[in-house]
N, C-alpha and C. Protein backbone atom coordinates (compact mmCIF):
# COMPACT_ATOMS: atom_id res chain seq x y z
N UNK A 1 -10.90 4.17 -1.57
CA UNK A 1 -9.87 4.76 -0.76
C UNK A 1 -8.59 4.82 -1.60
N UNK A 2 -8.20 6.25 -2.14
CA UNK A 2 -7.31 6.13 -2.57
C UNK A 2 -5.99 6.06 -2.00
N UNK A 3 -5.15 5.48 -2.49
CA UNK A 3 -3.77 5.72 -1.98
C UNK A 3 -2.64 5.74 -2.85
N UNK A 4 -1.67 6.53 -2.03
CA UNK A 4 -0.44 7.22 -3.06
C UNK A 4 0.87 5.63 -2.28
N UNK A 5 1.35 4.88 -3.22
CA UNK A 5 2.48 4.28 -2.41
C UNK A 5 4.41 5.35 -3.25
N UNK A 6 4.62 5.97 -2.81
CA UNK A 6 6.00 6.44 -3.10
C UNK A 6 7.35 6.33 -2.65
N UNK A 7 8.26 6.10 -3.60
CA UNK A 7 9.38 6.13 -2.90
C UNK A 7 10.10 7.75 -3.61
N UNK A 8 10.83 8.73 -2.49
CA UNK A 8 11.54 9.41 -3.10
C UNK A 8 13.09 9.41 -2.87
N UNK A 9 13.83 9.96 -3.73
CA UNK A 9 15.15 9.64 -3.71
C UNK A 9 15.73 11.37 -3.38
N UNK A 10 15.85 11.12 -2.32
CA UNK A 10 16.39 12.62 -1.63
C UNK A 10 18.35 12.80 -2.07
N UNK A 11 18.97 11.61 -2.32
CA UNK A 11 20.20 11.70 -2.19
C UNK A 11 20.58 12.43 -3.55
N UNK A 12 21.80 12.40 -3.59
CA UNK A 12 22.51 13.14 -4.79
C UNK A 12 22.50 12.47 -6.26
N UNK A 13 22.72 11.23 -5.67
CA UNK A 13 22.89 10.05 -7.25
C UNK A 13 22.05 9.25 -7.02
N UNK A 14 21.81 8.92 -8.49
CA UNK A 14 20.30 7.94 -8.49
C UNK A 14 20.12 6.90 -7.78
N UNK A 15 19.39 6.15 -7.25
CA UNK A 15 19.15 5.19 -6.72
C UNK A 15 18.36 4.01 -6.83
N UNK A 16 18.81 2.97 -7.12
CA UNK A 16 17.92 1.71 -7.44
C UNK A 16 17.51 1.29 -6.37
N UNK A 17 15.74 0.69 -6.81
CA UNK A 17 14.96 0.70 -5.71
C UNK A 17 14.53 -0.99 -6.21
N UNK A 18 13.38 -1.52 -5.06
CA UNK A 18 12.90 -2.35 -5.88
C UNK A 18 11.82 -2.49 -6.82
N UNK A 19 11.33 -2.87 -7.61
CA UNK A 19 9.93 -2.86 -7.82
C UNK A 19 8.57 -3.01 -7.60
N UNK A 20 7.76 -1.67 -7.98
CA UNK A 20 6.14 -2.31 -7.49
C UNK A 20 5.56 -1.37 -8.22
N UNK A 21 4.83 -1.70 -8.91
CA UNK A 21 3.76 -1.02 -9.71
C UNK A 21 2.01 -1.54 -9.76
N UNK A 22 1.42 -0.89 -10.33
CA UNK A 22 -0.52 -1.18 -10.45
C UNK A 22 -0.50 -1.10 -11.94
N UNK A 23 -1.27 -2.20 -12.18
CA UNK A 23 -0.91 -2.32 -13.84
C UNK A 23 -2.38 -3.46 -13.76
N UNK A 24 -3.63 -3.21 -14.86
CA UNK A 24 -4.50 -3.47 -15.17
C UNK A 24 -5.03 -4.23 -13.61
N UNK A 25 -5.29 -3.27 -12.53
CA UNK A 25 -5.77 -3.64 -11.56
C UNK A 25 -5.37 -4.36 -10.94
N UNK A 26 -4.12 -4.68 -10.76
CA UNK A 26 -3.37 -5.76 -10.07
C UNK A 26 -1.96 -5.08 -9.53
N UNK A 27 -1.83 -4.84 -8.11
CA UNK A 27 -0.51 -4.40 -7.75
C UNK A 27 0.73 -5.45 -7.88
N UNK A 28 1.84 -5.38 -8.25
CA UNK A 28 2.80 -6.11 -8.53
C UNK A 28 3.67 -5.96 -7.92
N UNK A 29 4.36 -6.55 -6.97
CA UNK A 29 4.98 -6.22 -5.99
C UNK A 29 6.49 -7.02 -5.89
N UNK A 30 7.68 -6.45 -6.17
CA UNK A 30 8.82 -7.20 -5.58
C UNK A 30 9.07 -7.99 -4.37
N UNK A 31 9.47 -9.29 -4.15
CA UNK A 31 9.27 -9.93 -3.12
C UNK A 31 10.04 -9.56 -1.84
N UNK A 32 10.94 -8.39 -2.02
CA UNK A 32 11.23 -7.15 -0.76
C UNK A 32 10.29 -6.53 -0.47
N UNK A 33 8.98 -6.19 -1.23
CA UNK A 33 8.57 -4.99 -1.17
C UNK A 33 6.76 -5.47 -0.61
N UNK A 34 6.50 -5.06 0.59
CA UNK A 34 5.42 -5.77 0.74
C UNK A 34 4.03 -4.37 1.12
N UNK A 35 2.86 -4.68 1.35
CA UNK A 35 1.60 -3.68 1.41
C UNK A 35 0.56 -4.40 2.19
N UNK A 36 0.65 -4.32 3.97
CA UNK A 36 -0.22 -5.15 4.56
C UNK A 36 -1.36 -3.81 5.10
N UNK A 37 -2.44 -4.01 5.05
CA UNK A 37 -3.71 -3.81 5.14
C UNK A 37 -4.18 -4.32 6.75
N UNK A 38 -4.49 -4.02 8.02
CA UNK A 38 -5.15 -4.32 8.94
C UNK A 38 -6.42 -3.18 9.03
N UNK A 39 -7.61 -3.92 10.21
CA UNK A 39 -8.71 -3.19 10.44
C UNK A 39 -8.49 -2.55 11.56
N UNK A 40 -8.58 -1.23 11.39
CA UNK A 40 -8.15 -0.54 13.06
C UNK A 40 -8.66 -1.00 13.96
N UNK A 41 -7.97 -1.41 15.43
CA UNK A 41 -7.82 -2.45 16.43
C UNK A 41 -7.70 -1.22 17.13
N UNK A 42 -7.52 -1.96 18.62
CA UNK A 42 -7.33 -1.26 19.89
C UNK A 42 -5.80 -1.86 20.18
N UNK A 43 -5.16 -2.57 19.68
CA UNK A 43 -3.51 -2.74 19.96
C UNK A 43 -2.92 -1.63 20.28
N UNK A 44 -1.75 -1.33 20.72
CA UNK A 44 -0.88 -0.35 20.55
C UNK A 44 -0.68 0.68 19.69
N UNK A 45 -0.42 -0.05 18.73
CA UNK A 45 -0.13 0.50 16.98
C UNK A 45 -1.50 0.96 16.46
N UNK A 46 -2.58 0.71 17.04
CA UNK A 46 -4.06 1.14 16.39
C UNK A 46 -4.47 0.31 15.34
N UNK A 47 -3.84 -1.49 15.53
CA UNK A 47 -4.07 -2.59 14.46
C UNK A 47 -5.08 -3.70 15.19
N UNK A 48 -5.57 -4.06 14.13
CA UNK A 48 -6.47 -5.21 14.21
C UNK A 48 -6.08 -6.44 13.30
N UNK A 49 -6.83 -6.85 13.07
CA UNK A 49 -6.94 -8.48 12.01
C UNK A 49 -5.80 -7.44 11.16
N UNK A 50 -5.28 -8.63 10.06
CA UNK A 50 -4.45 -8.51 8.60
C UNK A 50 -5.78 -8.74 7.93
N UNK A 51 -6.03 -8.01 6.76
CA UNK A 51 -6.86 -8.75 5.72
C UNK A 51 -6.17 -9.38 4.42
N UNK A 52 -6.58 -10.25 4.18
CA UNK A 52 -6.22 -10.85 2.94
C UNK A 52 -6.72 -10.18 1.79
N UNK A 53 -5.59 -10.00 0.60
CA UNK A 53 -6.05 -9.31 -0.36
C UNK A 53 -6.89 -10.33 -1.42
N UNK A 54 -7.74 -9.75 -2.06
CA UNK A 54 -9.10 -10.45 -3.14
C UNK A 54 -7.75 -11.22 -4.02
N UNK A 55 -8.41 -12.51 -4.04
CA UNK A 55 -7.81 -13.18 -5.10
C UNK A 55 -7.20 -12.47 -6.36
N UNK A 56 -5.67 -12.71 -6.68
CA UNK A 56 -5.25 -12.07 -8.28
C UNK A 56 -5.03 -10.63 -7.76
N UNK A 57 -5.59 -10.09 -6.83
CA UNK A 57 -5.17 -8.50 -6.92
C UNK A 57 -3.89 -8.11 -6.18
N UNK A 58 -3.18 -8.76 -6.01
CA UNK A 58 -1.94 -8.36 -5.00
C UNK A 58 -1.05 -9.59 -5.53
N UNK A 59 0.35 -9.48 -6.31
CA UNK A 59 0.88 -10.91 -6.70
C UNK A 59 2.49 -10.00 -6.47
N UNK A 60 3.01 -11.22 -6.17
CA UNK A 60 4.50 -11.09 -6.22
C UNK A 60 5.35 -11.25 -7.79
N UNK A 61 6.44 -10.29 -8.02
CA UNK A 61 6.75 -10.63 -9.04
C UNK A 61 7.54 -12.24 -9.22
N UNK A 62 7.71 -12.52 -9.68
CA UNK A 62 8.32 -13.69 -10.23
C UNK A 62 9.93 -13.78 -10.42
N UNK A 63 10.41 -12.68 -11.06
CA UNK A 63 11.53 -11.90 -10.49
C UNK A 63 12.02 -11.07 -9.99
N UNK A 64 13.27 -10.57 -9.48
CA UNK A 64 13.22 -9.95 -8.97
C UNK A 64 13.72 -8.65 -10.13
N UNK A 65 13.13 -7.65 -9.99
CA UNK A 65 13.25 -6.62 -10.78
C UNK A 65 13.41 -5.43 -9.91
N UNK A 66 14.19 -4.20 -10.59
CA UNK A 66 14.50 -3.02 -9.96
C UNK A 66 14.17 -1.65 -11.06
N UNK A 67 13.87 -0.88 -10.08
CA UNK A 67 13.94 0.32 -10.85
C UNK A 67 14.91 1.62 -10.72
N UNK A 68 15.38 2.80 -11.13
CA UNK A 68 15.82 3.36 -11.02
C UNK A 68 15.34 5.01 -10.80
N UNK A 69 15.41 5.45 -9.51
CA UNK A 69 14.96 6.89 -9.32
C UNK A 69 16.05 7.72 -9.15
N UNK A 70 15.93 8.79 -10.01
CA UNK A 70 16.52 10.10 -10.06
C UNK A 70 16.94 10.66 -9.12
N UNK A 71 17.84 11.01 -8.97
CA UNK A 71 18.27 12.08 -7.78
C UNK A 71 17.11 13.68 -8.01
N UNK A 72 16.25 13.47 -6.77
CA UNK A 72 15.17 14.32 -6.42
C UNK A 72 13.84 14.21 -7.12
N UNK A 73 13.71 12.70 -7.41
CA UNK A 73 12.84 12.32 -8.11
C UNK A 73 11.74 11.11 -7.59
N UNK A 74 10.74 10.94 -7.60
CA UNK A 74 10.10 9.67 -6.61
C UNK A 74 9.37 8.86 -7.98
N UNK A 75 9.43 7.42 -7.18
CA UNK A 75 8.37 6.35 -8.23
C UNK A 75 6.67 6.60 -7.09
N UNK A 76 6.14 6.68 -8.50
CA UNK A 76 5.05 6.80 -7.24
C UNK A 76 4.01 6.28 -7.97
N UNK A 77 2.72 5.37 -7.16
CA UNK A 77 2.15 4.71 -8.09
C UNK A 77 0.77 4.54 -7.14
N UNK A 78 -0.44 4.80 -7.50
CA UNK A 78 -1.80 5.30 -7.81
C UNK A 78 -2.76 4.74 -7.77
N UNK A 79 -3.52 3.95 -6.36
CA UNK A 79 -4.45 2.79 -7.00
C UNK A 79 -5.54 2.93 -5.37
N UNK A 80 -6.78 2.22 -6.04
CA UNK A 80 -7.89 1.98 -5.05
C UNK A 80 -7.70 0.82 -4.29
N UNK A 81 -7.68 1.30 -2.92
CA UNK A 81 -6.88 -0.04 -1.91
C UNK A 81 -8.23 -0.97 -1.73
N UNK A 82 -9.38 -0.27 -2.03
CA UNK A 82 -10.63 -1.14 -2.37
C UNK A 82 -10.66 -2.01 -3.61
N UNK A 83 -10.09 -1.43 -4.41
CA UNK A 83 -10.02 -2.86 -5.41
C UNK A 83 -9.09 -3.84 -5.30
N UNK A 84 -8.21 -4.01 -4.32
CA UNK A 84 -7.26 -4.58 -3.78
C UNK A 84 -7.85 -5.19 -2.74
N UNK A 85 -8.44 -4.87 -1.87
CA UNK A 85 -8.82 -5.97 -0.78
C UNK A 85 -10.60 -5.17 0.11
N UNK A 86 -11.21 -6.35 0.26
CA UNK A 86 -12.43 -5.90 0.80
C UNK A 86 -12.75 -5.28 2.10
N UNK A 87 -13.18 -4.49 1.40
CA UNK A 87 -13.36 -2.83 2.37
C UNK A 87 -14.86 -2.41 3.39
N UNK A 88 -15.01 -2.31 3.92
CA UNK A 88 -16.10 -1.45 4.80
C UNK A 88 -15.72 -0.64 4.51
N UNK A 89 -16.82 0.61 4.34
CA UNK A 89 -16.61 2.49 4.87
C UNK A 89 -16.78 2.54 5.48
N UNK A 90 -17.47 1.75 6.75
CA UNK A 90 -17.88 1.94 7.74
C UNK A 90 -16.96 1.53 8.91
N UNK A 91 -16.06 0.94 7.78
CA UNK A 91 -14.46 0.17 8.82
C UNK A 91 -13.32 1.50 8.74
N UNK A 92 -12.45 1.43 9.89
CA UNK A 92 -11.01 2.23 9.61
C UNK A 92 -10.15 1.24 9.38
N UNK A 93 -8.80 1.33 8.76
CA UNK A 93 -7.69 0.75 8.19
C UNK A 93 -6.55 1.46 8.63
N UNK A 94 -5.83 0.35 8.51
CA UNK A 94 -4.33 0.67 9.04
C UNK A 94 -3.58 0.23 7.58
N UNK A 95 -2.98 1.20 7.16
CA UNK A 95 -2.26 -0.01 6.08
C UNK A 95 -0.56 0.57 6.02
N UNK A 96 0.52 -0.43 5.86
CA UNK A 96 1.51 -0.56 5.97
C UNK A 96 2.48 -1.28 4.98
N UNK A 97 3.12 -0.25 4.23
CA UNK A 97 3.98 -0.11 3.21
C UNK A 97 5.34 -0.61 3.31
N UNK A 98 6.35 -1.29 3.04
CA UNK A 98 7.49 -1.52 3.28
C UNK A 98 8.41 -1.88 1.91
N UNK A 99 9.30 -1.07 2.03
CA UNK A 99 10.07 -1.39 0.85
C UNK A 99 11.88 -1.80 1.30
N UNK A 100 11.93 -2.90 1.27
CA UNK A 100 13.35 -3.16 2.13
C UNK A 100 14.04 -2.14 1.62
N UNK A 101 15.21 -1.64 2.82
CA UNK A 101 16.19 -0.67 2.50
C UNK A 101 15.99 0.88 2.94
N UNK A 102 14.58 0.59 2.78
CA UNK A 102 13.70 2.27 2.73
C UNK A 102 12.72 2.41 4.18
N UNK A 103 12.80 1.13 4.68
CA UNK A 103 12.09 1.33 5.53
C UNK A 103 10.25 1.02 5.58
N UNK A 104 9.66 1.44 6.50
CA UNK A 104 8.13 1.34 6.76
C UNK A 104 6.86 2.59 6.07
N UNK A 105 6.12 2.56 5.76
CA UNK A 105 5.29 3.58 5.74
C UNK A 105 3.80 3.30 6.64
N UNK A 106 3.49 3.74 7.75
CA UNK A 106 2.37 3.71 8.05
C UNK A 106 0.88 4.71 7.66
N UNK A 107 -0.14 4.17 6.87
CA UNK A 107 -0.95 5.39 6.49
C UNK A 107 -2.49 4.69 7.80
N UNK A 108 -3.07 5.63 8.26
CA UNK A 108 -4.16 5.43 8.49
C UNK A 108 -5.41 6.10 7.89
N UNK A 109 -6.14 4.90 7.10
CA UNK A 109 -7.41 5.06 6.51
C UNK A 109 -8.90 5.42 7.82
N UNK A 110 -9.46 6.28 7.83
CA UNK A 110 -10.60 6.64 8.67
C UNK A 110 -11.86 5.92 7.69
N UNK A 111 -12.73 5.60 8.55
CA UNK A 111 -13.93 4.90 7.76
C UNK A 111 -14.46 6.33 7.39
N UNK A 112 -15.02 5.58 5.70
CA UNK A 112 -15.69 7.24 4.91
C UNK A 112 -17.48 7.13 5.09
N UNK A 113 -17.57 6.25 5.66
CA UNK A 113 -19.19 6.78 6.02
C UNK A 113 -19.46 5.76 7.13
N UNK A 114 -20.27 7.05 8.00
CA UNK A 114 -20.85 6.73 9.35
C UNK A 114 -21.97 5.34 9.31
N UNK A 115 -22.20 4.70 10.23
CA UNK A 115 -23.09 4.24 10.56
C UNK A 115 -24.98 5.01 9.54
N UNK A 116 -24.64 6.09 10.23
CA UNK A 116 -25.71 6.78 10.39
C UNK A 116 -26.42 7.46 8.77
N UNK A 117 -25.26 7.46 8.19
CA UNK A 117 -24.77 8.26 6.98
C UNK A 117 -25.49 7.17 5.63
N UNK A 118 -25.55 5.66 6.13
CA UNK A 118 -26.26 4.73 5.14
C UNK A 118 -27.52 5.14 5.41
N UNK A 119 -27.74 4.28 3.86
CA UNK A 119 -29.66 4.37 3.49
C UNK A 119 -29.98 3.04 4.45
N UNK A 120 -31.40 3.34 4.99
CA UNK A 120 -31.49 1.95 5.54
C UNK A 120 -32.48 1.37 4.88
């Protein structure tokens, strides 16, 4: 399941953001900047359980670091939310992006194969 996490900078002058990048399979994440994963639920929001991400694949940076985006320019960064935390296709996902300052991102993942669709 791929996913795009982006921030874009719509304003006039550049803007420092915080950091988070995917770098040898491991998302790196500023300790503002968080990426929670639930199994689609019947709640309100269409959430279930949180999953915990696979050992080593999801770490906080250590410091705090920033980056800088361009006026009309986005950081945007590229990774398999399956190699990040254990997946069903047969499960849907809720997953939820937050970058203080910037606000929430909600994406919903649909399960990519049916029941029916496995070899048995």
């Amino acid at each position: 399941m791929m996913v795009d996490l982006v921030v874009r900078n719509a304003r006039r002058q550049n803007a420092v953001v915080l950091d988070f990048h995917f770098k040898d399979g491991v998302l790196h994440l500023h300790p503002d900047v968080s990426l929670t994963v639930f199994q689609s639920g019947s709640d309100a929001r269409g959430k279930g359980e949180s999953l915990e991400p696979l050992q080593g694949r999801v770490l906080s940076l250590d410091e705090e670091e920033w980056i800088v985006v361009a006026s009309g320019e986005e950081h945007l960064v590229r990774f398999d939310l399956a190699e990040l935390f254990n997946l069903d296709r047969q499960t849907g996902y809720v997953a939820e992006f937050e970058v203080a300052g910037f606000g929430k991102s909600t994406l919903v993942l649909p399960a990519t194969e049916s029941p029916s669709a496995l070899p048995r």
